[in-house]
C-alpha atoms as a PDB file:
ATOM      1  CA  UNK A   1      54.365  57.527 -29.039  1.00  0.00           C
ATOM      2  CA  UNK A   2      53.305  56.016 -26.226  1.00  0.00           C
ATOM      3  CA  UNK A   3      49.679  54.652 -26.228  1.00  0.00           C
ATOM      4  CA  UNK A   4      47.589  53.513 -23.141  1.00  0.00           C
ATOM      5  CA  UNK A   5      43.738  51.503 -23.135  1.00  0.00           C
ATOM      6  CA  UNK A   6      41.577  51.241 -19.981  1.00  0.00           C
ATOM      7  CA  UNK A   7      38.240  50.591 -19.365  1.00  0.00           C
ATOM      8  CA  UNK A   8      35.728  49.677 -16.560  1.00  0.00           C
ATOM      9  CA  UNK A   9      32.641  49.900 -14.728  1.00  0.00           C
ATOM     10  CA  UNK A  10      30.966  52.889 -13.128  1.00  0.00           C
ATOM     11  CA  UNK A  11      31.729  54.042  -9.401  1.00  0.00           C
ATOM     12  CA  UNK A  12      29.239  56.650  -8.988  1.00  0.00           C
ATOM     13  CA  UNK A  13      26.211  57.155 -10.249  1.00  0.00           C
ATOM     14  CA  UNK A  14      26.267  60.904 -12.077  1.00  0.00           C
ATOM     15  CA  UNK A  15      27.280  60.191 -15.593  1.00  0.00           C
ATOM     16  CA  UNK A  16      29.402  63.397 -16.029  1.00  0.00           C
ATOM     17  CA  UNK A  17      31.508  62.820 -13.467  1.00  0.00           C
ATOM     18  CA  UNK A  18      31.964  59.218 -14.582  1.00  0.00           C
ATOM     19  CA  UNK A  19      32.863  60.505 -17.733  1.00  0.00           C
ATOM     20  CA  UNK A  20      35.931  62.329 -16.025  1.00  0.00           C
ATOM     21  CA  UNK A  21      36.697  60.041 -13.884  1.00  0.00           C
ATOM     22  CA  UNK A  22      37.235  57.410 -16.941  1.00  0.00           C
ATOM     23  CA  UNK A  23      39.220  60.400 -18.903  1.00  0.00           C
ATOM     24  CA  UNK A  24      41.272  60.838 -15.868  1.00  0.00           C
ATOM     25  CA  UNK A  25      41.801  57.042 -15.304  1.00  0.00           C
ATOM     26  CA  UNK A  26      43.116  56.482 -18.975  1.00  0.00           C
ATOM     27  CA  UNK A  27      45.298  59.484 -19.466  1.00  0.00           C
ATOM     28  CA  UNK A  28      46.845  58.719 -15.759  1.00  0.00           C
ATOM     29  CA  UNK A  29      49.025  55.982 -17.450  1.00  0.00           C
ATOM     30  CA  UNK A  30      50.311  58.002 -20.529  1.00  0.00           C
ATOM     31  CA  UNK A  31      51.150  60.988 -17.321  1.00  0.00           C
ATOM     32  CA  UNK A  32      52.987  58.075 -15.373  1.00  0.00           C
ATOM     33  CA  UNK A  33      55.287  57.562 -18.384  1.00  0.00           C
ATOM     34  CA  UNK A  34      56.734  61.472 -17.830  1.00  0.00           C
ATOM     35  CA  UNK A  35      54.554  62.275 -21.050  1.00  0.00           C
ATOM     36  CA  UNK A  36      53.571  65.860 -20.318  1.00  0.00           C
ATOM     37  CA  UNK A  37      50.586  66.143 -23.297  1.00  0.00           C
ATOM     38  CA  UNK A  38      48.140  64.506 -24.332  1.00  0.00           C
ATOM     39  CA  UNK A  39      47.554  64.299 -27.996  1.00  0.00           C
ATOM     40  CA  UNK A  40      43.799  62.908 -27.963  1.00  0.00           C
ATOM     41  CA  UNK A  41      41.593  59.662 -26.494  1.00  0.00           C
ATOM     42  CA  UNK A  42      39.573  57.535 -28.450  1.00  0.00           C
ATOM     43  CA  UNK A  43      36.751  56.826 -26.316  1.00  0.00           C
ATOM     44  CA  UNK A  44      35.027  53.254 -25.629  1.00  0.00           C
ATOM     45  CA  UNK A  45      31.286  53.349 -24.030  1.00  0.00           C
ATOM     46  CA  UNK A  46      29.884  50.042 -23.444  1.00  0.00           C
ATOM     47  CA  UNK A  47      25.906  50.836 -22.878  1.00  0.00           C
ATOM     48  CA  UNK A  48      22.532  48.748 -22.233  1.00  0.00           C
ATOM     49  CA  UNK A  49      20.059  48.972 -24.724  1.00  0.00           C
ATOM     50  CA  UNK A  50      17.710  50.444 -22.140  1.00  0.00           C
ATOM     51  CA  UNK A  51      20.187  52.598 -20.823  1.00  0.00           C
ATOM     52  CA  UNK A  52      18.235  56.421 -21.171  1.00  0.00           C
ATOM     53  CA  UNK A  53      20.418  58.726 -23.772  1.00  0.00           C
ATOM     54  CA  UNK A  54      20.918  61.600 -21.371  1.00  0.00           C
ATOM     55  CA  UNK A  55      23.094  59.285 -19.568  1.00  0.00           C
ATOM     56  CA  UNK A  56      25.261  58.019 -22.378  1.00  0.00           C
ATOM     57  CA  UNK A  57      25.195  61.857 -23.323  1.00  0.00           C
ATOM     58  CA  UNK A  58      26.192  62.848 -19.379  1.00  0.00           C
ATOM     59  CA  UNK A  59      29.287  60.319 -20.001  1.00  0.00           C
ATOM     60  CA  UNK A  60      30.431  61.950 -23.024  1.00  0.00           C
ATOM     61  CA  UNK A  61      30.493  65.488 -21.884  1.00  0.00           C
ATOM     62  CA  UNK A  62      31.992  64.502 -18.587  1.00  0.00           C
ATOM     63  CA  UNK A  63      34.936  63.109 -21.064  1.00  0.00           C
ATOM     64  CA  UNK A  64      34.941  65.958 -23.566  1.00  0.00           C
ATOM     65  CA  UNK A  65      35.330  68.393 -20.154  1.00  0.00           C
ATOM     66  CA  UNK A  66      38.175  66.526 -18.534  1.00  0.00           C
ATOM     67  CA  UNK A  67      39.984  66.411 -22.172  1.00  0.00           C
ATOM     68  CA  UNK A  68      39.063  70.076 -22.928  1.00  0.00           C
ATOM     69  CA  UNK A  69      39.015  71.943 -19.990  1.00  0.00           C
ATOM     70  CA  UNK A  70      41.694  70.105 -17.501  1.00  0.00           C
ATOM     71  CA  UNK A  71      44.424  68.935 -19.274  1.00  0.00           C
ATOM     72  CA  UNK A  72      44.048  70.642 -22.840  1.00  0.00           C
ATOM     73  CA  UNK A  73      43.577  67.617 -25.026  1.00  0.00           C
ATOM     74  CA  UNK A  74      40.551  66.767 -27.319  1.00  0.00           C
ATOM     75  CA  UNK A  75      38.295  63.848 -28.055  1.00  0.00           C
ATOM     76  CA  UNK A  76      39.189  62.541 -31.516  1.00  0.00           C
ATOM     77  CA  UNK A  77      36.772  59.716 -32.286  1.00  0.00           C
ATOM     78  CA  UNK A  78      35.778  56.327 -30.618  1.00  0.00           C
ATOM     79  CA  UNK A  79      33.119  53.497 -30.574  1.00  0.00           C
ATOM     80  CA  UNK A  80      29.579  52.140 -28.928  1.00  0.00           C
ATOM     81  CA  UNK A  81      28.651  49.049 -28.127  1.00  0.00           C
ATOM     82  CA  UNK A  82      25.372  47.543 -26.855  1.00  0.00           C
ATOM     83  CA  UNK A  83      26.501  45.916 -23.367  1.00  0.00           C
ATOM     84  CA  UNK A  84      24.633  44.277 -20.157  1.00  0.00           C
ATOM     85  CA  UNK A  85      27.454  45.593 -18.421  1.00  0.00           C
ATOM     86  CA  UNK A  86      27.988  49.437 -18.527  1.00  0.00           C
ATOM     87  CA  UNK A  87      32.135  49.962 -19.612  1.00  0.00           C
ATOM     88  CA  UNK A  88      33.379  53.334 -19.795  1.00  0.00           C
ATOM     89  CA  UNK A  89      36.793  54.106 -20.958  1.00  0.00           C
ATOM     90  CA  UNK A  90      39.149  54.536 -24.319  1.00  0.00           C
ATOM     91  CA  UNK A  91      42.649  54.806 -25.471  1.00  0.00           C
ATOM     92  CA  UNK A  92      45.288  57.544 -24.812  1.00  0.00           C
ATOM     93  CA  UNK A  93      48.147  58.899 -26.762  1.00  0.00           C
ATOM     94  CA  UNK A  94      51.211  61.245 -25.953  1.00  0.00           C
ATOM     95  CA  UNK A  95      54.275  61.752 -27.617  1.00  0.00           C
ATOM     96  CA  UNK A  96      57.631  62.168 -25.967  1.00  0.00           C
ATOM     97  CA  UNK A  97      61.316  62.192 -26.663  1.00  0.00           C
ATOM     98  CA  UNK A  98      62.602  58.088 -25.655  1.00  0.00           C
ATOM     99  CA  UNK A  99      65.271  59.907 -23.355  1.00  0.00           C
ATOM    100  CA  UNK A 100      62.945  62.335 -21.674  1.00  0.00           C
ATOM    101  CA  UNK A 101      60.731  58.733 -20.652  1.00  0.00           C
ATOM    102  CA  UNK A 102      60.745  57.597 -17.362  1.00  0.00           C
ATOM    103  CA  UNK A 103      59.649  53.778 -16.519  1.00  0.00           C
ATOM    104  CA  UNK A 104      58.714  52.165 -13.609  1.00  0.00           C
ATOM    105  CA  UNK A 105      62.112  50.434 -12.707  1.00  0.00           C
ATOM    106  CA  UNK A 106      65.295  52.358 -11.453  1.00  0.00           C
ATOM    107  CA  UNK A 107      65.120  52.358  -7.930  1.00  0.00           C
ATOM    108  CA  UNK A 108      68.052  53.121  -6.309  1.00  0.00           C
ATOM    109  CA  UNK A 109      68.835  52.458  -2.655  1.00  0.00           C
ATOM    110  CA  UNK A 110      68.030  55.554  -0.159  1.00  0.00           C
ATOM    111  CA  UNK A 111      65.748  57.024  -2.653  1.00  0.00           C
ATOM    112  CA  UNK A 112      62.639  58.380  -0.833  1.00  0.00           C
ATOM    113  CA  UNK A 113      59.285  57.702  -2.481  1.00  0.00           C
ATOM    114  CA  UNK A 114      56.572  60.878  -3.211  1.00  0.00           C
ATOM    115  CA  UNK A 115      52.928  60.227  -3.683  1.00  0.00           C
ATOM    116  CA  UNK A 116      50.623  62.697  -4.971  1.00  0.00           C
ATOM    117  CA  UNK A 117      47.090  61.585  -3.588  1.00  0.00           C
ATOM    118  CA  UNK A 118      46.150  59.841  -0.577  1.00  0.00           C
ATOM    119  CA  UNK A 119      45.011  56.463  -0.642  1.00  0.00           C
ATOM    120  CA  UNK A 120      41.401  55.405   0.906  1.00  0.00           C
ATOM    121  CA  UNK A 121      39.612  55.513  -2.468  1.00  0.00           C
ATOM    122  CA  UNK A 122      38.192  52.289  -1.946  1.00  0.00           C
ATOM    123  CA  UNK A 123      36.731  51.991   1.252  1.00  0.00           C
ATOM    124  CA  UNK A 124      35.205  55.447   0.897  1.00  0.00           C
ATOM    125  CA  UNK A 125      33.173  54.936  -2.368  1.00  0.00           C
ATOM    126  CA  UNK A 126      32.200  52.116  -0.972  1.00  0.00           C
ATOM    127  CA  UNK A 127      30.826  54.252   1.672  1.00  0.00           C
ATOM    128  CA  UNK A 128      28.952  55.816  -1.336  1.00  0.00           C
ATOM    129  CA  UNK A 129      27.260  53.516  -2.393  1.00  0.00           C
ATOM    130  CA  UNK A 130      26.240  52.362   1.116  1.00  0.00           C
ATOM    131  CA  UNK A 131      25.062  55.539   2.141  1.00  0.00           C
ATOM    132  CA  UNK A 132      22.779  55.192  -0.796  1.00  0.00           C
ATOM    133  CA  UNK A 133      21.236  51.754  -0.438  1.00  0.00           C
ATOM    134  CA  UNK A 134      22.334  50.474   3.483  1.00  0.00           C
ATOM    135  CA  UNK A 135      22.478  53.794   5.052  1.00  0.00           C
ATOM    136  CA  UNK A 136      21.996  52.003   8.739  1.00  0.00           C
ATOM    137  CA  UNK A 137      25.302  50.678   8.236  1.00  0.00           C
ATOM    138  CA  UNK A 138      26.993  53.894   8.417  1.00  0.00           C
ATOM    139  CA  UNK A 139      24.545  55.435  11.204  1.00  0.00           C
ATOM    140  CA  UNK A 140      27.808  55.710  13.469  1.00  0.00           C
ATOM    141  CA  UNK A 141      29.705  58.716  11.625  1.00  0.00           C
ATOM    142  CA  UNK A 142      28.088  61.944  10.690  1.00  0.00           C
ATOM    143  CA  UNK A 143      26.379  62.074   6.946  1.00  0.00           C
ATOM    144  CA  UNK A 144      27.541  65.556   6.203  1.00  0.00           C
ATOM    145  CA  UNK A 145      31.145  65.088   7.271  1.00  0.00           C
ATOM    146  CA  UNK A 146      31.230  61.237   5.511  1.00  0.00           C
ATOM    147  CA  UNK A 147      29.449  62.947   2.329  1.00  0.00           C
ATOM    148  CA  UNK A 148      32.667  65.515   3.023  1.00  0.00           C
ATOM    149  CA  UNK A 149      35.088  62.706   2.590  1.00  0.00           C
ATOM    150  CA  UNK A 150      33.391  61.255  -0.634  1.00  0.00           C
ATOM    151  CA  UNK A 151      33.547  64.496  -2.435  1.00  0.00           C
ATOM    152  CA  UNK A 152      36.743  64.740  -1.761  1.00  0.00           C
ATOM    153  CA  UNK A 153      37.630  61.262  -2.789  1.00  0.00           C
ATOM    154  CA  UNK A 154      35.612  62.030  -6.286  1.00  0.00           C
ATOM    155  CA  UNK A 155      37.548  65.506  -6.515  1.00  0.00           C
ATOM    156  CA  UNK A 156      40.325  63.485  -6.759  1.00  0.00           C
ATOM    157  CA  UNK A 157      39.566  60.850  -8.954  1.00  0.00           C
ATOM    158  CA  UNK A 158      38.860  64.185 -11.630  1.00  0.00           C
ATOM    159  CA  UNK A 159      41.867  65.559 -10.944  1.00  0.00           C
ATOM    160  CA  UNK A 160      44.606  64.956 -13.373  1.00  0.00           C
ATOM    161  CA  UNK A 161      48.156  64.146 -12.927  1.00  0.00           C
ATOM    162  CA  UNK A 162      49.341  66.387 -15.726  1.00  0.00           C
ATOM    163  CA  UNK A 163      51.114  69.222 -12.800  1.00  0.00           C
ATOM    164  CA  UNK A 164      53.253  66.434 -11.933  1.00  0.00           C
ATOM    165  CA  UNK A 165      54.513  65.463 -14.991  1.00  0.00           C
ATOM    166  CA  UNK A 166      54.657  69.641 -15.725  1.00  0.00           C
ATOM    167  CA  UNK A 167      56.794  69.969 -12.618  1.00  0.00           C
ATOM    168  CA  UNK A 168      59.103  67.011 -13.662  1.00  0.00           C
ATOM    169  CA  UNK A 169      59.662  68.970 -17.134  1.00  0.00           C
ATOM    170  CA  UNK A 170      60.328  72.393 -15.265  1.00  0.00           C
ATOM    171  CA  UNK A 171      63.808  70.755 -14.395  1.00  0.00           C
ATOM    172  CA  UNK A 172      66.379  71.053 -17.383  1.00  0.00           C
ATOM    173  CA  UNK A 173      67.722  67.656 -15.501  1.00  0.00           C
ATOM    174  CA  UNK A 174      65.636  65.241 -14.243  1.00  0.00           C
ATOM    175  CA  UNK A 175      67.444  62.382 -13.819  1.00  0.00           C
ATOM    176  CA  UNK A 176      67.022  62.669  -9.785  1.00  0.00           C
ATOM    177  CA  UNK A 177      63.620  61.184 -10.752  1.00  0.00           C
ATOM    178  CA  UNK A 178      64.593  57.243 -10.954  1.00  0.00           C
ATOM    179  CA  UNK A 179      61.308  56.020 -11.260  1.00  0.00           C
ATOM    180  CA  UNK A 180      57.593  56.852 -12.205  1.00  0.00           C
ATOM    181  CA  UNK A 181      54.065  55.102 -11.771  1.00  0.00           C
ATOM    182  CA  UNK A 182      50.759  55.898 -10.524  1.00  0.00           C
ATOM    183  CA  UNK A 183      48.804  54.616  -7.984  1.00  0.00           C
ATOM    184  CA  UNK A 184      45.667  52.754  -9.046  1.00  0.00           C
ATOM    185  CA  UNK A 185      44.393  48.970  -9.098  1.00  0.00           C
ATOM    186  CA  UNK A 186      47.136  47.379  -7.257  1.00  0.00           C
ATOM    187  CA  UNK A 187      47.367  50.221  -4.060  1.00  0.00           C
ATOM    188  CA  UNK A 188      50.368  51.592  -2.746  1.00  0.00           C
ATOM    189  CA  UNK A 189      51.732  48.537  -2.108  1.00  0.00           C
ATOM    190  CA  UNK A 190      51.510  46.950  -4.748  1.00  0.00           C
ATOM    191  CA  UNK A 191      53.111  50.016  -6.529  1.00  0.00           C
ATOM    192  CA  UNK A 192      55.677  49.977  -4.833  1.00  0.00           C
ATOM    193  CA  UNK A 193      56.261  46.112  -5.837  1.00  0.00           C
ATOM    194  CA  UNK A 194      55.984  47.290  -9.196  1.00  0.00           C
ATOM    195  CA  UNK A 195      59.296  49.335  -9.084  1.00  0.00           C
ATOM    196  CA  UNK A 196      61.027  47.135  -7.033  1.00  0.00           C
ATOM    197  CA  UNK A 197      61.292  44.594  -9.889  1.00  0.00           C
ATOM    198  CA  UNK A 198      64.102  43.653 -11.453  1.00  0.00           C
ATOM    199  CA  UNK A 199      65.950  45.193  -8.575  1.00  0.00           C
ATOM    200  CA  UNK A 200      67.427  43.398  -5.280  1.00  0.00           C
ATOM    201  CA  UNK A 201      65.777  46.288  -3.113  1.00  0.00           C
ATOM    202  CA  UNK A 202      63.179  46.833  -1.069  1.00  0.00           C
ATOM    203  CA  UNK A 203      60.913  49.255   0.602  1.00  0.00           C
ATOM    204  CA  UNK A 204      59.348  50.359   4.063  1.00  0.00           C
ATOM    205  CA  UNK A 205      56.293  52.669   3.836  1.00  0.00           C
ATOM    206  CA  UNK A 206      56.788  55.430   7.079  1.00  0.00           C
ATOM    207  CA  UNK A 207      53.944  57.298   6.045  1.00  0.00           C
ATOM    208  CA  UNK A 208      50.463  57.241   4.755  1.00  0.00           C
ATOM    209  CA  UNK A 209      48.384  59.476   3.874  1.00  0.00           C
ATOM    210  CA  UNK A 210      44.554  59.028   3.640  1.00  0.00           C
ATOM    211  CA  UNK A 211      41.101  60.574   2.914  1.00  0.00           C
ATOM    212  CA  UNK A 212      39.516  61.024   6.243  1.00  0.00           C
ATOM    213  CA  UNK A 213      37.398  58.010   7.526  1.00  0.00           C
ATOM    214  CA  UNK A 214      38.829  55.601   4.905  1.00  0.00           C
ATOM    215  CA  UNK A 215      40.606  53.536   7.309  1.00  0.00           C
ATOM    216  CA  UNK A 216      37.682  53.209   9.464  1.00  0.00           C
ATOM    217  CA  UNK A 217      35.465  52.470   6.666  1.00  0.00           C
ATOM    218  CA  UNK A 218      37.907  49.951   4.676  1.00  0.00           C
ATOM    219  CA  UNK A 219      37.874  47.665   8.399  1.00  0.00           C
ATOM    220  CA  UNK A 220      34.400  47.985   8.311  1.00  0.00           C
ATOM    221  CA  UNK A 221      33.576  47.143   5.090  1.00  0.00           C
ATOM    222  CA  UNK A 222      35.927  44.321   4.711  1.00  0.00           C
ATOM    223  CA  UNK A 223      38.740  46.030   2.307  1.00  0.00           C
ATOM    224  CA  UNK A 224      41.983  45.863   3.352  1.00  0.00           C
ATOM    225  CA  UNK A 225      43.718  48.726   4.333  1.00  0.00           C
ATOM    226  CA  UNK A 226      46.688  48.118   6.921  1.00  0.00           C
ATOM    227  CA  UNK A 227      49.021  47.002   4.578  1.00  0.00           C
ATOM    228  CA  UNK A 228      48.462  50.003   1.762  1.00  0.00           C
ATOM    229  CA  UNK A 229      47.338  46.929  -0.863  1.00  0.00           C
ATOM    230  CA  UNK A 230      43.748  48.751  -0.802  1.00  0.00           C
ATOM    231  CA  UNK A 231      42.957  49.467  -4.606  1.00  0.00           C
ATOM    232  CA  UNK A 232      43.021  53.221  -5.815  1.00  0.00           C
ATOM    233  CA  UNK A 233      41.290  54.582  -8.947  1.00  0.00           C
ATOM    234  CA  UNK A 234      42.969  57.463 -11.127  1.00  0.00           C
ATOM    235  CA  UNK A 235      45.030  57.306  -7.803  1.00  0.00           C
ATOM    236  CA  UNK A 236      48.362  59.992  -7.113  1.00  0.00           C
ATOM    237  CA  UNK A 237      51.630  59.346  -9.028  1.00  0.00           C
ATOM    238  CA  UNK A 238      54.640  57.280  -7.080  1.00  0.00           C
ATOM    239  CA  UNK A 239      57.638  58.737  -7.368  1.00  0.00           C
ATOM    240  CA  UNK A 240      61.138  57.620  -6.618  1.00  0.00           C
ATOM    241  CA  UNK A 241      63.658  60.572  -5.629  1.00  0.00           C
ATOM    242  CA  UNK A 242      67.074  60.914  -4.978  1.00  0.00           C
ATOM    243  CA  UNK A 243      67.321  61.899  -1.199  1.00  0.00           C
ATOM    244  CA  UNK A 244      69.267  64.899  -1.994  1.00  0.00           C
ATOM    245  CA  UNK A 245      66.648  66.338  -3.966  1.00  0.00           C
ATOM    246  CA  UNK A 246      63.294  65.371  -2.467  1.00  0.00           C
ATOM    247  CA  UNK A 247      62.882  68.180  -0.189  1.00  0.00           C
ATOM    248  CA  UNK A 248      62.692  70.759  -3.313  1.00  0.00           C
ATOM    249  CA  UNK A 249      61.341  69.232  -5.268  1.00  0.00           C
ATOM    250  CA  UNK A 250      58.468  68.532  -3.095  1.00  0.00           C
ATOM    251  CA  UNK A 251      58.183  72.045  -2.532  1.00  0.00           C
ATOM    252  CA  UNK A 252      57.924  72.551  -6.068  1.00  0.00           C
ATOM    253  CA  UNK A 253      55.063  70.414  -6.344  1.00  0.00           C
ATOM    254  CA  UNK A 254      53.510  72.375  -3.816  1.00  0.00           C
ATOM    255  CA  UNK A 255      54.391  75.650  -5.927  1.00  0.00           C
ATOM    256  CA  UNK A 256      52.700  73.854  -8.856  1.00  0.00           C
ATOM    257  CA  UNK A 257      49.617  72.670  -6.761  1.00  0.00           C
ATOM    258  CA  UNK A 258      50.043  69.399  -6.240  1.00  0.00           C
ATOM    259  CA  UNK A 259      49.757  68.198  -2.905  1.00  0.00           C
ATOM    260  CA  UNK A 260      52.654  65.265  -2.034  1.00  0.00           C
ATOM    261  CA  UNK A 261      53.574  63.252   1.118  1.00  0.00           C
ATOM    262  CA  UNK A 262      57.159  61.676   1.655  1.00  0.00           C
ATOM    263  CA  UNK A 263      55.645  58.245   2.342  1.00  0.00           C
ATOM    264  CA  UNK A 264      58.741  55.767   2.339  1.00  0.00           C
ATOM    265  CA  UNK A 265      62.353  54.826   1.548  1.00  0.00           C
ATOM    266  CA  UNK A 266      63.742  52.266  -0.354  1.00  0.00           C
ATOM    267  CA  UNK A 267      66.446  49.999   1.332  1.00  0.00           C
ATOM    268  CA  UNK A 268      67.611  46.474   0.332  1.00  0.00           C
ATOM    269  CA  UNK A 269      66.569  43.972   3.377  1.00  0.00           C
ATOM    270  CA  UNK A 270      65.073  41.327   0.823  1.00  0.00           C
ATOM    271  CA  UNK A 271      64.641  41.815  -2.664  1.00  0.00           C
ATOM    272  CA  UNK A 272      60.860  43.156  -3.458  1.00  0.00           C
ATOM    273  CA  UNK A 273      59.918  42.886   0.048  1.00  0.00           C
ATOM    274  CA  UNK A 274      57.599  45.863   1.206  1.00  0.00           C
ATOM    275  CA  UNK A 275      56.369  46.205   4.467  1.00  0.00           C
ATOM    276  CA  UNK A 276      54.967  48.956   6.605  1.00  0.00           C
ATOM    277  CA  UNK A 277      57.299  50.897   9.506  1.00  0.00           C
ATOM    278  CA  UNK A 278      55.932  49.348  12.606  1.00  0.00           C
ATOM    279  CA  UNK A 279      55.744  53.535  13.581  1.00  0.00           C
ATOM    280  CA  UNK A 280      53.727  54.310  10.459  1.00  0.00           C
ATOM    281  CA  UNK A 281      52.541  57.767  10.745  1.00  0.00           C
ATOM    282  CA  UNK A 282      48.890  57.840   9.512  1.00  0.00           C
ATOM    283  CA  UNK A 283      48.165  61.151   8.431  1.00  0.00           C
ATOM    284  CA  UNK A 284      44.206  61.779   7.841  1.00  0.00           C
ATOM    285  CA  UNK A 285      43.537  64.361   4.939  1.00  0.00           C
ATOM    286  CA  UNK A 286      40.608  66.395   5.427  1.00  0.00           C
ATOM    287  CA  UNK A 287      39.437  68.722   2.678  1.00  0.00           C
ATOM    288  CA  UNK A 288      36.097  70.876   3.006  1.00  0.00           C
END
């Protein structure tokens, strides 16, 4: 069994899709383990006593959707609080064979690293929630083709990383996948850190993909960005592949509809030392 609890505070302001995006955050970590089901959340909703019910109601069918509908689990209990602070989340559960798991740690040098999502989360809610209260800040880019950007950014916050996980599984031998995590409060780079532990090796990011504008608006807004350490929520998965195989399987991500971007290689110039290709190729991702 392997069992996963997160909760925080809302990001946008439409309580169903903050209920998925809390059901996608939690079950991301039970995914990132190579656990291809999940066998039910227990859900945790944290609410103000003046809080209206349709909204506490909104959260809980956003949850009960993702579960259902998206990655064919259930809701199987939970528990309310009274809070000043709203805090949406739970606990997740999937079972798995111990061989069939794969951890964070067992980079190997020349392995090439996948990631499912781009990163720019950040800077473009934050462009969300400007838009809605200090819309002069923003008067430089279009509103339609920002409010483009967001809803792609919140598409894929709901999306879940079960196909990955399915695609891993459609391999009778996996072991060409040496490592597994995904991408969330940490960024890429800190991700990347993560696997790198334990290990004498190291990594150079070559590539990185991003939701259009998110660069622009992470400088502007005062998150970092440059160095990939910009935090993601219910980010992609990070995935460590054996060279030889990272073209196909790629591909058969793609066949499985999940986008993917090579986006570095690990090497061993100083132990748990990441750094960005001076070269980087920033690729913006534009979905309408």
């Amino acid at each position: 069994m392997v069992k996963n609890i997160d909760v925080f505070t809302p990001i946008v302001d439409e309580p169903e899709i903050m209920g998925q995006i809390a059901a996608s955050n939690v079950t991301s970590d039970i995914f990132a383990m190579n656990v291809p089901d999940i066998s039910g959340m227990l859900v945790f909703l944290g609410i103000n006593t003046n809080t209206p019910m349709e909204v506490a109601e909104g959260i809980l069918k956003g949850i009960k959707y993702f579960m259902e509908e998206k990655i064919n689990s259930q809701v199987v209990g939970g528990h309310t609080i009274y809070s000043e602070w709203p805090m949406i989340g739970g606990e997740a559960s999937g079972f798995a064979h111990k061989d069939s798991l794969i951890l964070k740690q067992g980079v190997k040098k020349g392995d090439k690293l996948i990631l499912t999502k781009p990163i720019g989360l950040q800077g473009t809610m934050a462009a969300y929630r400007t838009l809605k209260n200090m819309p002069e800040m923003l008067e430089q880019y279009s509103k339609s083709e920002l409010q483009k950007s967001i809803d792609y950014a919140i598409e894929l916050m709901i999306t879940p990383n079960q196909n990955v996980v399915k695609t891993i599984h459609s391999y009778q031998d996996f072991s060409f996948v040496h490592a597994l995590t995904d991408v969330t409060g940490f960024g890429l780079s800190g991700h990347i850190k993560e696997i790198l532990q334990n290990s004498t090796l190291s990594a150079i990011i070559e590539t990185i993909p991003s939701i259009r504008f998110s660069k622009e608006l992470s400088e502007e807004l005062g998150y970092a960005f440059d160095d990939c350490s910009c935090h993601e929520t219910a980010g992609g998965m990070l995935i460590a592949i054996d060279p030889k195989k990272v073209e196909e399987f790629s591909n058969t991500l793609i066949s499985n509809n999940v986008e993917n971007w090579i986006v570095g290689t690990i090497d061993n110039i100083e132990p748990g030392l990441v750094r960005v290709a001076d070269n980087v190729e920033n690729v913006e991702i534009v979905k309408y």
